[in-house]
Protein backbone atom coordinates (compact mmCIF):
# COMPACT_ATOMS: atom_id res chain seq x y z
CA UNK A 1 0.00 0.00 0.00
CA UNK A 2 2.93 2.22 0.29
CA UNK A 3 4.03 2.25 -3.48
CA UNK A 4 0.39 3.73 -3.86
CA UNK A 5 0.51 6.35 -1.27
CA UNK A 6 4.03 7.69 -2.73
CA UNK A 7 2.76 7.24 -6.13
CA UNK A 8 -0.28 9.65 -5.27
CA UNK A 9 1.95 12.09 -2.89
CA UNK A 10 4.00 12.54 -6.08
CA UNK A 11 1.88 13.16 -8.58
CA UNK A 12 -0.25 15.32 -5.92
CA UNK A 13 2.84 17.64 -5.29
CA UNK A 14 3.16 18.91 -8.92
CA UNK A 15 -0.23 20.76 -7.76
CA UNK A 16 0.27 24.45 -5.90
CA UNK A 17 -2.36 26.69 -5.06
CA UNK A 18 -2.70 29.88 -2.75
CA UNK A 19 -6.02 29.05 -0.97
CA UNK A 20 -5.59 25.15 -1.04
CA UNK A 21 -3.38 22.32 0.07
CA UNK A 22 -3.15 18.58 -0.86
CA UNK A 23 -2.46 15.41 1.18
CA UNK A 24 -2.66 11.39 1.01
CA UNK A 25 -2.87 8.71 3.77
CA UNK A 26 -3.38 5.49 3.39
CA UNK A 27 -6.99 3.86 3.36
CA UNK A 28 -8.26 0.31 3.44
CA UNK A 29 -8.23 -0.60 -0.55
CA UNK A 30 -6.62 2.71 -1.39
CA UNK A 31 -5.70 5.91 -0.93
CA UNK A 32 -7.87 9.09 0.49
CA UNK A 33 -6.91 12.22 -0.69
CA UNK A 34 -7.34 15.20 1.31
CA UNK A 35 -8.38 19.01 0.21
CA UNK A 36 -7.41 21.66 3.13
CA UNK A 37 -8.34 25.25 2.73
CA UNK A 38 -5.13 27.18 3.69
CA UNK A 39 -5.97 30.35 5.21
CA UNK A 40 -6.75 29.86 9.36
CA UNK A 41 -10.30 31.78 9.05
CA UNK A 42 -12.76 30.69 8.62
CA UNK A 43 -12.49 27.37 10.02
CA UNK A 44 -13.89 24.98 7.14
CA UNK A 45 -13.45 21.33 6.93
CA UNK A 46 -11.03 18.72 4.96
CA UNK A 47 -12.56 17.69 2.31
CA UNK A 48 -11.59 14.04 1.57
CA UNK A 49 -12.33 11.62 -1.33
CA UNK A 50 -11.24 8.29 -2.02
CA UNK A 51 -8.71 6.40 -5.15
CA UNK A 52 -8.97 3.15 -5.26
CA UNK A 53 -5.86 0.91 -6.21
CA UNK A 54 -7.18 -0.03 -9.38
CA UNK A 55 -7.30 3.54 -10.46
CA UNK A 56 -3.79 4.69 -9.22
CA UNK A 57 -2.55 1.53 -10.81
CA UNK A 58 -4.35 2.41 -14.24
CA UNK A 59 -2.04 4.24 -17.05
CA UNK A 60 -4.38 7.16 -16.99
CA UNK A 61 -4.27 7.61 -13.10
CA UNK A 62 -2.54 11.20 -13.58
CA UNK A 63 -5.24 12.58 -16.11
CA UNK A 64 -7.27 10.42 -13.88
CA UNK A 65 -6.31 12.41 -10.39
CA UNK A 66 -6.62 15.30 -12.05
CA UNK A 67 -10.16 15.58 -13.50
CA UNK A 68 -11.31 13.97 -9.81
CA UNK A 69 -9.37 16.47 -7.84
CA UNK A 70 -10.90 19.77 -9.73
CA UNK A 71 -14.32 18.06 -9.69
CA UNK A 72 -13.54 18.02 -5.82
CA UNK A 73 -12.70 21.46 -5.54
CA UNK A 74 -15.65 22.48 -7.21
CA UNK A 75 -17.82 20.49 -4.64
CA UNK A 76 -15.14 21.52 -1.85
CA UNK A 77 -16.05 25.51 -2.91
CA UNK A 78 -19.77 24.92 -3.19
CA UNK A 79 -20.09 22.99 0.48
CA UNK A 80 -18.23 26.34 2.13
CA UNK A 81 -21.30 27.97 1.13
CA UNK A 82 -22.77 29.60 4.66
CA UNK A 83 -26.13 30.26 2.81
CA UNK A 84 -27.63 29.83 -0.07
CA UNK A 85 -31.89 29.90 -1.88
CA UNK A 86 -32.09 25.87 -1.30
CA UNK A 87 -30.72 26.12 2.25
CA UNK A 88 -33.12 29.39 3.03
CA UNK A 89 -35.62 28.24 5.30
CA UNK A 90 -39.30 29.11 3.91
């Protein structure tokens, strides 16, 4: 499980950016990868998804990391929402 956790801690440090930070630990049948919003305030959560072996072990797995970790970021922004119409209560 090791090779897979440096394999996604490699190709997850050729991706910088000023409000967010990336991580990996180890997971039962993969590897969770973790989305940390740098600044101290506000507080918001880790956002945390799961790659399974079979798609860090795939040829495509950087293209493959890559369209799943903007996809997360994009949910990652939308849950920091405080308020929004659906959450509005009537």
């Amino acid at each position: 499980m090791s090779a897979l956790l440096e394999k996604v801690s490699a190709e997850l440090a050729r991706y910088e950016h000023p409000l967010f930070e990336f991580g990996a630990r180890p997971a039962s049948g993969g590897v969770e990868i973790l989305i940390r919003f740098k600044p101290s305030e506000p507080q918001v959560h880790t956002y945390v998804y799961m790659m399974h072996a079979r798609e860090i072990e795939n040829r495509q797995f950087p293209w493959m990391l890559q369209k799943q970790l903007y996809d997360c970021l994009h949910d990652f922004v939308i849950e920091m929402f405080t308020n929004n119409p659906q959450r509005q209560d009537g």
